[in-house]
N, C-alpha and C. Protein backbone atom coordinates (compact mmCIF):
# COMPACT_ATOMS: atom_id res chain seq x y z
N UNK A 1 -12.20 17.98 -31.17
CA UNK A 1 -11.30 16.89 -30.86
C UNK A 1 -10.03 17.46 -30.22
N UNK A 2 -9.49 16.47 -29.35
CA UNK A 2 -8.29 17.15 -28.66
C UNK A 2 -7.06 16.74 -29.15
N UNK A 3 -6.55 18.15 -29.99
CA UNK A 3 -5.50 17.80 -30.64
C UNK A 3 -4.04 17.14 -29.67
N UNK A 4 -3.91 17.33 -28.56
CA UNK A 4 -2.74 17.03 -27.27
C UNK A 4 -3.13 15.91 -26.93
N UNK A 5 -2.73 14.86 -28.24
CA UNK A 5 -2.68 13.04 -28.04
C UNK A 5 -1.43 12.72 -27.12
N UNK A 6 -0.68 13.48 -26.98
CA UNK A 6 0.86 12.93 -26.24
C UNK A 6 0.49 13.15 -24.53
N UNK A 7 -0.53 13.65 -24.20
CA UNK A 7 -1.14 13.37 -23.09
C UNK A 7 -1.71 12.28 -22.47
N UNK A 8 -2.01 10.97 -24.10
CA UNK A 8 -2.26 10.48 -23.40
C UNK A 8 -1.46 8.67 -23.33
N UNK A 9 -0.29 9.20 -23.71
CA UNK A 9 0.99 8.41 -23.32
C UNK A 9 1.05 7.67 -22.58
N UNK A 10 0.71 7.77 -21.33
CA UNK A 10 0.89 7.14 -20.28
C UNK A 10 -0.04 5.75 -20.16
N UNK A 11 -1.38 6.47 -20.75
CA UNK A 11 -2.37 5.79 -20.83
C UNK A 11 -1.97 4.40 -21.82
N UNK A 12 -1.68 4.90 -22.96
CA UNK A 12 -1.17 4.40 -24.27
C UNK A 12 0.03 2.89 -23.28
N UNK A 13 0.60 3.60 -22.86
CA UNK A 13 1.29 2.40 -22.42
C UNK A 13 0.97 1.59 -21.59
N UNK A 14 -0.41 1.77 -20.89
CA UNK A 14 -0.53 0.71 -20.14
C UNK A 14 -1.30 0.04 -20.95
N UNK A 15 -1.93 0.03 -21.65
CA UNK A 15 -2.69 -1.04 -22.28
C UNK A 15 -2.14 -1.59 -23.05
N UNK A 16 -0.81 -0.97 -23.82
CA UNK A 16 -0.12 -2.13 -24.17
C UNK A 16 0.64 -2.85 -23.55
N UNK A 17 0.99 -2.72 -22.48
CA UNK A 17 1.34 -3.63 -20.88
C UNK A 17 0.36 -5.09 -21.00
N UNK A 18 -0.52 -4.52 -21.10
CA UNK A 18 -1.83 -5.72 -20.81
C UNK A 18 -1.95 -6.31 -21.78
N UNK A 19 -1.73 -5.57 -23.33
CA UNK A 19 -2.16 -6.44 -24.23
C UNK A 19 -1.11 -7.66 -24.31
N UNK A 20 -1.09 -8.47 -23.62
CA UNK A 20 -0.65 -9.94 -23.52
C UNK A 20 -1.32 -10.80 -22.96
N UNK A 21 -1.42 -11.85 -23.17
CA UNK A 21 -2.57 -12.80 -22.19
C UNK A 21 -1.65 -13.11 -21.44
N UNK A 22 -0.43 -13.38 -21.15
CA UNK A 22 -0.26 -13.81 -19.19
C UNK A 22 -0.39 -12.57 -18.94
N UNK A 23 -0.10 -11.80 -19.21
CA UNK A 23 -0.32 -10.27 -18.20
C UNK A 23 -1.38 -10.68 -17.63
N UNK A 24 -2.44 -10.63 -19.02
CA UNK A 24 -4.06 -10.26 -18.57
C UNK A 24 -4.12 -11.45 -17.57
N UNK A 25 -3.48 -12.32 -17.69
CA UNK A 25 -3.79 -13.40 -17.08
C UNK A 25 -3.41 -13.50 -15.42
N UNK A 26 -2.05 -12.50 -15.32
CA UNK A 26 -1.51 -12.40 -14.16
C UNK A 26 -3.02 -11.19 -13.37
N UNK A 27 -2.89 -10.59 -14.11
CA UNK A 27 -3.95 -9.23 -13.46
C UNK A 27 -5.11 -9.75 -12.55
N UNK A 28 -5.75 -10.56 -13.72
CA UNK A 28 -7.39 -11.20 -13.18
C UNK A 28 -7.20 -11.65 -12.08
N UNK A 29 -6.21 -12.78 -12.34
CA UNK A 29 -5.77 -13.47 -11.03
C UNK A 29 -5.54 -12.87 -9.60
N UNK A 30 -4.91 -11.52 -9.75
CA UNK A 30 -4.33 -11.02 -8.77
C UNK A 30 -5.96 -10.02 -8.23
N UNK A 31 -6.81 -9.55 -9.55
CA UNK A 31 -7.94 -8.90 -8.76
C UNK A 31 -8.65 -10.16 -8.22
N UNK A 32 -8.60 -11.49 -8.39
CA UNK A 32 -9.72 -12.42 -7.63
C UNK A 32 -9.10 -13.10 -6.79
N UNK A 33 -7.60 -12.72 -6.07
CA UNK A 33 -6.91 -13.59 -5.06
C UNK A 33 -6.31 -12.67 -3.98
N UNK A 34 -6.47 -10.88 -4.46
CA UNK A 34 -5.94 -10.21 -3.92
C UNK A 34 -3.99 -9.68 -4.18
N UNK A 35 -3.70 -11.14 -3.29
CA UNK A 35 -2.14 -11.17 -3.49
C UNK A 35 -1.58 -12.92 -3.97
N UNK A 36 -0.54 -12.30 -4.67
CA UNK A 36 0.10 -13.94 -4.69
C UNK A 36 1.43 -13.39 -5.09
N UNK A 37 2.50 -14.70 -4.92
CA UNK A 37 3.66 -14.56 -4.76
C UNK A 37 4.49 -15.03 -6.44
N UNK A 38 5.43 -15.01 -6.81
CA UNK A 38 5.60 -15.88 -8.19
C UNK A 38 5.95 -17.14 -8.22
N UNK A 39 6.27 -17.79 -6.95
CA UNK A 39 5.97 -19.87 -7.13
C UNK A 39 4.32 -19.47 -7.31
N UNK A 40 3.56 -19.04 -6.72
CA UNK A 40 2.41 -19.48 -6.75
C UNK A 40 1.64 -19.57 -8.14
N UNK A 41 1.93 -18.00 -9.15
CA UNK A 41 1.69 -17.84 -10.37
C UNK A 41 2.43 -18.96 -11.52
N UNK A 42 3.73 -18.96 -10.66
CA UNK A 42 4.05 -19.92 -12.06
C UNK A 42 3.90 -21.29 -11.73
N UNK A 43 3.18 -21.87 -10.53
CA UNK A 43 2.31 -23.05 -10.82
C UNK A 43 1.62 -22.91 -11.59
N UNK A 44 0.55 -22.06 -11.37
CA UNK A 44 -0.84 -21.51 -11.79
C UNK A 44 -0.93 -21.87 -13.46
N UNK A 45 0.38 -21.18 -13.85
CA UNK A 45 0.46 -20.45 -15.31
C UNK A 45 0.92 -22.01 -15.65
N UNK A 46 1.90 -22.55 -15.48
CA UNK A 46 3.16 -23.59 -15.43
C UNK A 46 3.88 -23.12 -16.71
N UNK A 47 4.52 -22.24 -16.61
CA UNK A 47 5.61 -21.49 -17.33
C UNK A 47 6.80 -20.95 -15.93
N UNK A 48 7.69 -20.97 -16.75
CA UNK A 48 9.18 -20.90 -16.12
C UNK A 48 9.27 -19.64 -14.89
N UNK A 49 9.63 -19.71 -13.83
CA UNK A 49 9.94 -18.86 -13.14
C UNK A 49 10.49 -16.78 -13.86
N UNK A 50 11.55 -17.59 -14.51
CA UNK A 50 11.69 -16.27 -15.29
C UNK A 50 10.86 -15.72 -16.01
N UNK A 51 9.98 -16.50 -16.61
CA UNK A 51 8.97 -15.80 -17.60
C UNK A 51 8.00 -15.08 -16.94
N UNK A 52 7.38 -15.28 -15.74
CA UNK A 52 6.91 -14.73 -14.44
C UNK A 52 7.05 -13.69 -14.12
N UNK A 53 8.39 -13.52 -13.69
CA UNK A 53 9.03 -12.56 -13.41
C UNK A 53 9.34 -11.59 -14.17
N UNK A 54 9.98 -11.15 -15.71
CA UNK A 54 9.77 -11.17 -16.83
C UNK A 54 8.51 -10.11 -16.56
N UNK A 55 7.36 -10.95 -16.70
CA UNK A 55 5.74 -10.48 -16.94
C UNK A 55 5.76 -9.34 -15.99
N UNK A 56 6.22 -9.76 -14.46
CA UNK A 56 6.15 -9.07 -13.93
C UNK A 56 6.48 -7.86 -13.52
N UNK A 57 8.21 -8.12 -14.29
CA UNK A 57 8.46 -6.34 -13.97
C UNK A 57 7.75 -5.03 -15.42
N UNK A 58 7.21 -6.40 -15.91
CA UNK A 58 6.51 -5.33 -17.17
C UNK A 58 5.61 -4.19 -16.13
N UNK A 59 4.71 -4.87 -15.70
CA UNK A 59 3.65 -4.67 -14.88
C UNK A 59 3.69 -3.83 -14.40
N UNK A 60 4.73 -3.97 -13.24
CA UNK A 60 5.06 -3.25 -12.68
C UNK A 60 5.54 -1.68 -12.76
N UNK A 61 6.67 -1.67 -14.09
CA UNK A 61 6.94 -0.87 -14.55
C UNK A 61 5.95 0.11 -14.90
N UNK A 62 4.89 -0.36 -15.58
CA UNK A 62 3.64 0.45 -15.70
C UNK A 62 2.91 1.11 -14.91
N UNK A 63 3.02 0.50 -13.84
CA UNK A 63 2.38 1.26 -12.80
C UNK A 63 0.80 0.12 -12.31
N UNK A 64 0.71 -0.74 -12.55
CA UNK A 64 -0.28 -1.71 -12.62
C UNK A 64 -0.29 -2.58 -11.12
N UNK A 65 0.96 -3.05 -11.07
CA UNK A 65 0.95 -4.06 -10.24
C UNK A 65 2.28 -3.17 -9.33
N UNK A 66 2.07 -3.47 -7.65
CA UNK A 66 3.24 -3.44 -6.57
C UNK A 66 3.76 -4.60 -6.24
N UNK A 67 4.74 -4.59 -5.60
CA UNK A 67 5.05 -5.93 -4.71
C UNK A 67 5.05 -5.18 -3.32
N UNK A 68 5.34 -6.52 -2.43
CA UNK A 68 5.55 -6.24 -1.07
C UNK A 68 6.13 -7.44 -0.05
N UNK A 69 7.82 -6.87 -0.18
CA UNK A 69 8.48 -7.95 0.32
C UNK A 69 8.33 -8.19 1.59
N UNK A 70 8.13 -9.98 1.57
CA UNK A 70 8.03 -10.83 3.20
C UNK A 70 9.56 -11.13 3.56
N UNK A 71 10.18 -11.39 3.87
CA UNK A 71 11.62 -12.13 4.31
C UNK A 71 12.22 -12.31 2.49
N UNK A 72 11.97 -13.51 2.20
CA UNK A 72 12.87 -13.31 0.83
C UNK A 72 11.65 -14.03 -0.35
N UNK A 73 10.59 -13.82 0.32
CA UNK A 73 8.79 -13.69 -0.67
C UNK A 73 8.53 -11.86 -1.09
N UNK A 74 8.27 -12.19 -2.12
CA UNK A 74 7.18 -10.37 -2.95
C UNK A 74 6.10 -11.81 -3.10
N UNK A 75 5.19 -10.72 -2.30
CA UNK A 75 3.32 -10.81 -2.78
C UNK A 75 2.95 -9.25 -3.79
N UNK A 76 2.88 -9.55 -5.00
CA UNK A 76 2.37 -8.34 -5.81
C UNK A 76 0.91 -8.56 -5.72
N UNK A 77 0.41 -7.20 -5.50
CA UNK A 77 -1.19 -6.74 -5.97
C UNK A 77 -1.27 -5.55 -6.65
N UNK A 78 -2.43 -5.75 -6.79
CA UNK A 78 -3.19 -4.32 -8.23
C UNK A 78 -2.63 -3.10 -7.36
N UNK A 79 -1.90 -2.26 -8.15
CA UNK A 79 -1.61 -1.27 -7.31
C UNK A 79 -2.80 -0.11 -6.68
N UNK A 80 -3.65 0.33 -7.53
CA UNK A 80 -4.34 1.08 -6.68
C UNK A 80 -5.95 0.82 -7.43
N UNK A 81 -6.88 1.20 -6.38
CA UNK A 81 -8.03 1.22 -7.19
C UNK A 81 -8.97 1.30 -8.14
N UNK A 82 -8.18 2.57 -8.95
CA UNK A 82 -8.48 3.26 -10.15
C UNK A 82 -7.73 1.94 -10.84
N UNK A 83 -6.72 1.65 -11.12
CA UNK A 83 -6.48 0.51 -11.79
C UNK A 83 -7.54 -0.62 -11.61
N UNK A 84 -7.41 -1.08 -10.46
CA UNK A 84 -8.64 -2.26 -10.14
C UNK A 84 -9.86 -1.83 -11.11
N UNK A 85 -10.53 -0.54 -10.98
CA UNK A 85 -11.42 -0.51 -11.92
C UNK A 85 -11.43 -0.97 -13.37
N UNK A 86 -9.75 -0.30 -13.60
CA UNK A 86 -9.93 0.09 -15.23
C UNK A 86 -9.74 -2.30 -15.29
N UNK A 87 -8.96 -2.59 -14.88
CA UNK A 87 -8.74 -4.28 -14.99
C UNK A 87 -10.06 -4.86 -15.35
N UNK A 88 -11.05 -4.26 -13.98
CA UNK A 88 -12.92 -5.24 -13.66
C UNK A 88 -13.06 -4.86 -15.30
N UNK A 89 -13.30 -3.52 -15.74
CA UNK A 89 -13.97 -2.93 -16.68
C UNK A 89 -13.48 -4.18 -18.11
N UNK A 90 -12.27 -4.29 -18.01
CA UNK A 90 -11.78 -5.00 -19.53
C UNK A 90 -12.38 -6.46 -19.16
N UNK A 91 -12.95 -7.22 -18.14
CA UNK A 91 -13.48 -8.60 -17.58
C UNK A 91 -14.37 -8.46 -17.45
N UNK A 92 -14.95 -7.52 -17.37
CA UNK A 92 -16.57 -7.08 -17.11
C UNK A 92 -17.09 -7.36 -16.21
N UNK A 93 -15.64 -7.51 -15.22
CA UNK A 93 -16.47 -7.94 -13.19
C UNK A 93 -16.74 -6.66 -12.55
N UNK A 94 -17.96 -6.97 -11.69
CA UNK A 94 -18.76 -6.11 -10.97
C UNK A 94 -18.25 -6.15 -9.96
């Protein structure tokens, strides 16, 4: 067994990132739409703009989700592939 658990920290924190259902909820969404903006999510969700946002810089912070500012729009998506995987894997999409 590998005693050097503080290696896997990083790891450790992203899943507790996710363990929330809007997270999980923001994630799915974003692997089956690509991109979306936060009016669009917090229709979606119909929770408050801030709470959105909120969710989102969790996300972000983690390393999960980017944005990518239009004029005065962020479209966030899954930041990189290896994430996309580890997301499908917890939904069990192919």
């Amino acid at each position: 067994m590998d005693k050097d658990y503080i290696k896997y920290n990083d790891i450790a924190e992203v899943f507790k990132v996710l363990a929330h259902p809007i997270r999980l909820c923001i994630v799915k969404n974003l692997l089956e739409n690509g991109e979306c903006n936060v009016g669009y999510m917090q229709n979606c969700l119909e929770i408050p703009q801030s709470t959105v946002s909120q969710h989102l810089q969790k996300l972000r912070g983690a390393g999960i989700i980017q944005g990518r500012r239009h004029g005065l729009e962020i479209n966030y998506k899954i930041k990189d592939q290896q994430m996309g995987k580890l997301i499908n894997s917890i939904f069990n999409i192919e």
